[in-house]
N, C-alpha and C. Protein backbone atom coordinates (compact mmCIF):
# COMPACT_ATOMS: atom_id res chain seq x y z
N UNK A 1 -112.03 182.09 151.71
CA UNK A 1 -113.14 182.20 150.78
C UNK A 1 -112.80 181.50 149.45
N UNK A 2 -111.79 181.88 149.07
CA UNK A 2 -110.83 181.10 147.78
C UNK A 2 -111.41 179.38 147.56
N UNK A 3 -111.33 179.01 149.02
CA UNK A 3 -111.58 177.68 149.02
C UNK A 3 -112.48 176.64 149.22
N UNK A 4 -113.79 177.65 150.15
CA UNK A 4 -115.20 177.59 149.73
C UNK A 4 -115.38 177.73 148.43
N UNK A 5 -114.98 178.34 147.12
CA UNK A 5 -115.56 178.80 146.38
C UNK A 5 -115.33 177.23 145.67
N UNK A 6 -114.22 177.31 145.47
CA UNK A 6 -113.10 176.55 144.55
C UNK A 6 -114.49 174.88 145.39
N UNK A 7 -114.93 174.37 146.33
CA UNK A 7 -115.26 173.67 146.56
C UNK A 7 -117.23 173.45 146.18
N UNK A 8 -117.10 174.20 146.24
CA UNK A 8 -118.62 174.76 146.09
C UNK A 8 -118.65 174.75 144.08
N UNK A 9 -117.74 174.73 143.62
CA UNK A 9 -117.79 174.48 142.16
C UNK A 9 -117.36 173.18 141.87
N UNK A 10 -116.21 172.23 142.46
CA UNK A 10 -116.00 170.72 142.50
C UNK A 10 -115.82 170.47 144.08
N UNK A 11 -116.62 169.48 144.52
CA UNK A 11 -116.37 169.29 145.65
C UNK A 11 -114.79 167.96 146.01
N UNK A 12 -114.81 167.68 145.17
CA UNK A 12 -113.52 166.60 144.79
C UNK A 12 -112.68 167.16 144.09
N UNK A 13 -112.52 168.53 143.94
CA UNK A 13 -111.08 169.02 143.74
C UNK A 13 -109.79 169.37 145.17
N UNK A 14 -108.79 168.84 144.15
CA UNK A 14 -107.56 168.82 145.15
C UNK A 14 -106.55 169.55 144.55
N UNK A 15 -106.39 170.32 145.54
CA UNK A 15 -104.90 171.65 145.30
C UNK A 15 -104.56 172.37 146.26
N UNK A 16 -103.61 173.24 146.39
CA UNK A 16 -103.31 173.55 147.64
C UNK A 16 -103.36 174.88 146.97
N UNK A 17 -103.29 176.18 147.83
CA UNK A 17 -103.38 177.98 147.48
C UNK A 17 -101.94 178.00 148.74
N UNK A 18 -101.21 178.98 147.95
CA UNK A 18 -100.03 179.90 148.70
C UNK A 18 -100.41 180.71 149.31
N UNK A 19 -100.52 181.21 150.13
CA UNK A 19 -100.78 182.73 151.02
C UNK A 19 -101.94 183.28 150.20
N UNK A 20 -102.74 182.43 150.34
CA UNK A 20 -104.48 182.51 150.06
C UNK A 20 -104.79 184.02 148.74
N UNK A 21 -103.68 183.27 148.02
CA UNK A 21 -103.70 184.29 147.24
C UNK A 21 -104.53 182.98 145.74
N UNK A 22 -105.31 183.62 145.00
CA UNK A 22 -106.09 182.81 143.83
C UNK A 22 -105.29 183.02 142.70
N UNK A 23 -104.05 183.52 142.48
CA UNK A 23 -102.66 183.64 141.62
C UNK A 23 -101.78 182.73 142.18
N UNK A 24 -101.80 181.76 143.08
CA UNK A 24 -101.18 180.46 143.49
C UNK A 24 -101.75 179.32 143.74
N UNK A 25 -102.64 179.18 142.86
CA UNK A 25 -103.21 177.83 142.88
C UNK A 25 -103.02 176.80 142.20
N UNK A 26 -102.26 175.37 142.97
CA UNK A 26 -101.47 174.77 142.25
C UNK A 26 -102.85 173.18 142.27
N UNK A 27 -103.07 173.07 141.46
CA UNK A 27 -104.19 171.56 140.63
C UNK A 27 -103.18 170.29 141.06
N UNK A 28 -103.68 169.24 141.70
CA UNK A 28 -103.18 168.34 142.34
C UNK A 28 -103.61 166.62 141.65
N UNK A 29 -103.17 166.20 141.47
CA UNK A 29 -104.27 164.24 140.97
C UNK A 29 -104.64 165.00 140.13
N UNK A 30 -104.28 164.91 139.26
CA UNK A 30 -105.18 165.33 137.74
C UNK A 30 -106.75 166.51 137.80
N UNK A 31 -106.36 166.87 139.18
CA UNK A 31 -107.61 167.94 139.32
C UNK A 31 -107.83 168.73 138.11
N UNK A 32 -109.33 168.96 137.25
CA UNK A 32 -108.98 169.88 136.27
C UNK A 32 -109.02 171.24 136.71
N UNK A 33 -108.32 171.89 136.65
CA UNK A 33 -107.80 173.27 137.13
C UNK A 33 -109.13 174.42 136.39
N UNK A 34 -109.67 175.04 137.29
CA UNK A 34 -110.97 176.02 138.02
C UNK A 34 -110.56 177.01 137.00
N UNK A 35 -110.95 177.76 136.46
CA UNK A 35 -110.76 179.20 135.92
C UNK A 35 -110.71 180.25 136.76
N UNK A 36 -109.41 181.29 136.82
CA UNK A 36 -109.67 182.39 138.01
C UNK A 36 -110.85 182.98 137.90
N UNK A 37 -111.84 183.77 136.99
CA UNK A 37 -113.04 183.92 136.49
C UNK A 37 -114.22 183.01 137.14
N UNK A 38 -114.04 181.67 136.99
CA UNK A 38 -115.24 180.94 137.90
C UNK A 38 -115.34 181.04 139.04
N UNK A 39 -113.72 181.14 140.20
CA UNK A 39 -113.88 181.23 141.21
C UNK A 39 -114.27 182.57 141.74
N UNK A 40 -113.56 183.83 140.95
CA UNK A 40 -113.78 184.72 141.36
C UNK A 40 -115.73 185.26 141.38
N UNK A 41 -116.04 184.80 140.34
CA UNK A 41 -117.92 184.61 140.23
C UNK A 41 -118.50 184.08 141.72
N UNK A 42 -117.55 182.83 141.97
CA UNK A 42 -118.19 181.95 142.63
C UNK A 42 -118.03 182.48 144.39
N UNK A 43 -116.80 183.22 144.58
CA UNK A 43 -116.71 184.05 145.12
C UNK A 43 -117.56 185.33 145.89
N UNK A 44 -117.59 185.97 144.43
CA UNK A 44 -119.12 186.94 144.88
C UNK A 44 -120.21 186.17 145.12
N UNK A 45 -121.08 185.41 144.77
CA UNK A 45 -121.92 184.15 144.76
C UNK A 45 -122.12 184.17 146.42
N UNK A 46 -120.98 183.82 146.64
CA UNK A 46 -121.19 183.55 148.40
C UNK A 46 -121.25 184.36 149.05
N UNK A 47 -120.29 185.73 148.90
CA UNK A 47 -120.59 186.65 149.65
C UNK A 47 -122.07 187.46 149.66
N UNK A 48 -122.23 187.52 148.40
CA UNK A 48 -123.81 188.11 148.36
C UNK A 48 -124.91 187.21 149.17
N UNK A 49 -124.63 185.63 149.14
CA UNK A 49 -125.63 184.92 149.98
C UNK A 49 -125.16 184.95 151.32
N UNK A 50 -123.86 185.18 151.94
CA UNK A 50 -123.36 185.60 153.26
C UNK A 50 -124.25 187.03 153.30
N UNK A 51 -124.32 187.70 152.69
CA UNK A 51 -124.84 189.03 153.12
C UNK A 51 -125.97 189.95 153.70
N UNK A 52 -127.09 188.65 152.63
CA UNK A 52 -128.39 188.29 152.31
C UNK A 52 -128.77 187.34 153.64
N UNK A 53 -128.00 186.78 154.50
CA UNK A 53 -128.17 186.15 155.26
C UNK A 53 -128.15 186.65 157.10
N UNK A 54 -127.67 187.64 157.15
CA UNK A 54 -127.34 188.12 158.09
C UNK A 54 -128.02 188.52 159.22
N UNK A 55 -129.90 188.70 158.54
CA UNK A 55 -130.53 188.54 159.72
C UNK A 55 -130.91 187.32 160.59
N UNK A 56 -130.15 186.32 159.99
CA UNK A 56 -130.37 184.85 160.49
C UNK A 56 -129.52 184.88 161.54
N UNK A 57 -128.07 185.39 161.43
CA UNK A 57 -126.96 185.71 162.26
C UNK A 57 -127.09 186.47 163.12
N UNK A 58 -128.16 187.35 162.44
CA UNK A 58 -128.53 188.45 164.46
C UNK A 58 -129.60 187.33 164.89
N UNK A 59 -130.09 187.45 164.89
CA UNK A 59 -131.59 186.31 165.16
C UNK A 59 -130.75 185.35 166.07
N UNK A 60 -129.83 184.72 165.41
CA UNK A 60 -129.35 183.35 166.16
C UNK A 60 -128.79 184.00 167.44
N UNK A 61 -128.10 185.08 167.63
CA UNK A 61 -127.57 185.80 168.82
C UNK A 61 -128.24 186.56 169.42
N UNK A 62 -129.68 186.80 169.25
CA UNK A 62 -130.83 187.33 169.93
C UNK A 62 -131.30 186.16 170.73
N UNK A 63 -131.47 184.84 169.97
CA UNK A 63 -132.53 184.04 170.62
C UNK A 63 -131.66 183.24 172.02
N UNK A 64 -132.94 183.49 172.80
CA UNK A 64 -132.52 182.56 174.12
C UNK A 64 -132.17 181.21 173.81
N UNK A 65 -131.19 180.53 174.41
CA UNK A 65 -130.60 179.22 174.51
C UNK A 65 -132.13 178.07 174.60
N UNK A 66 -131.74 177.23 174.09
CA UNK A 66 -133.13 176.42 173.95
C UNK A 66 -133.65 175.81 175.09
N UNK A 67 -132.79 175.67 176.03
CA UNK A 67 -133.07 175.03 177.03
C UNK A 67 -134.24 176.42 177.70
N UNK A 68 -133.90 177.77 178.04
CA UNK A 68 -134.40 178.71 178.17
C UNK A 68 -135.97 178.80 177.20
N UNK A 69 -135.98 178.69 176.09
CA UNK A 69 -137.04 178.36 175.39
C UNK A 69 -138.01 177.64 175.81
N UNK A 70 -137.64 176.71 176.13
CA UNK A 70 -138.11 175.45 176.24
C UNK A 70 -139.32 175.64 177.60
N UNK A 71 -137.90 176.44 178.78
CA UNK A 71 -138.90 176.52 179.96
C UNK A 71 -140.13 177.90 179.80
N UNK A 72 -140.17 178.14 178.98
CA UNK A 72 -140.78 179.56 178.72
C UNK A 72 -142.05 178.13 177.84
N UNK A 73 -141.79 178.02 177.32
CA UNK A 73 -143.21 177.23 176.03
C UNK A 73 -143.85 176.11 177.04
N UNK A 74 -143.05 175.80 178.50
CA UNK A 74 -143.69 175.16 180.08
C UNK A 74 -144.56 176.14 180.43
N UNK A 75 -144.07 176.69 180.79
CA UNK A 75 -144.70 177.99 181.60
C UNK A 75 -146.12 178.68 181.10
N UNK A 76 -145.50 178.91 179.31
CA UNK A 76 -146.79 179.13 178.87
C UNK A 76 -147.81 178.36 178.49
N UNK A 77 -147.66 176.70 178.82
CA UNK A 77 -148.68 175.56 178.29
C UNK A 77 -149.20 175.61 179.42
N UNK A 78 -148.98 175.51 181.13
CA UNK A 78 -149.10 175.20 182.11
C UNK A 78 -150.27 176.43 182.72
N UNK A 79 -150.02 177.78 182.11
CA UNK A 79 -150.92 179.19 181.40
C UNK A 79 -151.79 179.31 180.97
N UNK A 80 -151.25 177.82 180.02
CA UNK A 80 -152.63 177.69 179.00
C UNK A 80 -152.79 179.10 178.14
N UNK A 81 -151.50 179.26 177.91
CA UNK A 81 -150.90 180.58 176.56
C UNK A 81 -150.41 180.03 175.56
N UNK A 82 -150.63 179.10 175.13
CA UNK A 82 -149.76 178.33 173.93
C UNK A 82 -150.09 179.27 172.88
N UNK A 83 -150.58 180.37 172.99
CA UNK A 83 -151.28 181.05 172.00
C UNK A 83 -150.01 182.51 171.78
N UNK A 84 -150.30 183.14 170.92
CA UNK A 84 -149.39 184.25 170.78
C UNK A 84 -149.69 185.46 172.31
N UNK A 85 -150.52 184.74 173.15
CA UNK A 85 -150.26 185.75 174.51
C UNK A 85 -148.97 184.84 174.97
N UNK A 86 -148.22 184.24 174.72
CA UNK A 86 -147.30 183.49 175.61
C UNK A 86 -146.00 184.29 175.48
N UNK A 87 -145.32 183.88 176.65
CA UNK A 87 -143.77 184.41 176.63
C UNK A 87 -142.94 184.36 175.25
N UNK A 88 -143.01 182.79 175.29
CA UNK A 88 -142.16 182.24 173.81
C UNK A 88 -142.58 182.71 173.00
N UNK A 89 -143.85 183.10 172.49
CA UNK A 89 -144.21 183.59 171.24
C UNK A 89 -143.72 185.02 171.07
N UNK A 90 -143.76 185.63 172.32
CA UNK A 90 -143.50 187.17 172.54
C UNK A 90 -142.16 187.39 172.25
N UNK A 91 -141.12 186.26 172.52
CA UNK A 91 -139.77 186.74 172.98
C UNK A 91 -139.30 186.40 171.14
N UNK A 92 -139.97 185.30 170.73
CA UNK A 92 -139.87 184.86 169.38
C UNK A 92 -139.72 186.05 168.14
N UNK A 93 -141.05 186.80 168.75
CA UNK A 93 -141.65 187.64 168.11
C UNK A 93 -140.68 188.51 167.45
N UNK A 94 -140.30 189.22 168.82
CA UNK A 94 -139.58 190.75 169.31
C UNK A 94 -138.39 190.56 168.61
N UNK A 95 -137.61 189.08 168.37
CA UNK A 95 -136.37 188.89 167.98
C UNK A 95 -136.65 188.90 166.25
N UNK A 96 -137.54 188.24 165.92
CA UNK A 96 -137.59 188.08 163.89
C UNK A 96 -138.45 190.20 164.05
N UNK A 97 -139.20 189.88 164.54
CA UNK A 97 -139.18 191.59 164.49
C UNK A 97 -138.12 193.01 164.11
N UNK A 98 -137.54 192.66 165.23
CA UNK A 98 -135.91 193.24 165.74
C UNK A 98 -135.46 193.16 164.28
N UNK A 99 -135.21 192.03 163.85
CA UNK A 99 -134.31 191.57 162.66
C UNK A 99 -134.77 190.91 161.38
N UNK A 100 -135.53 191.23 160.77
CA UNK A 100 -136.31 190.97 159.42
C UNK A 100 -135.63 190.41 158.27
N UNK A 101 -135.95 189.68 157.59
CA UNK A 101 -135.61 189.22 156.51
C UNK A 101 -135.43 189.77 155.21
N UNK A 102 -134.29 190.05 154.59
CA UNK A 102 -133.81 190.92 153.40
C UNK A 102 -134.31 192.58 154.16
């Protein structure tokens, strides 16, 4: 995380971290050296948008493989369900349902 952060504030900074500890961070090529304070901000920053994000992460492990999708949005054109009576729309549904946003 140290190093997402540290990148996500200069993306062209160069340094290496000791045992991913943010009390060993050594500034490399004239890198100007990060404030422990910015990273540690920058830090929470991500985790709160990691956190905030998480029904995207069930969602993605709910939804059928696309290829699977795919034959389902056949099935239901061929139905002549392209409409929310269709499989895909149903299975779509049930999953952002299941798992809601914030």
């Amino acid at each position: 995380m140290i190093e997402k952060a540290i990148k996500k504030i200069n993306v062209n900074a160069e340094y290496t971290i000791n045992a991913d500890d943010i009390n060993q961070i050594t500034w490399l090529n004239g890198t100007t050296p990060i404030s422990k304070t910015d990273i540690e901000a920058k830090m929470t920053e991500l985790e709160t948008e990691y956190d905030n994000n998480k029904y995207q992460r069930d969602r993605a492990n709910e939804y059928k493989e696309l290829k699977e999708q795919l034959d389902l949005l056949y099935h239901d054109m061929v139905a002549d369900k392209g409409d929310k009576t269709g499989e895909w729309f149903k299975h779509i549904k049930a999953v952002k349902d299941a798992n809601p946003k914030g």
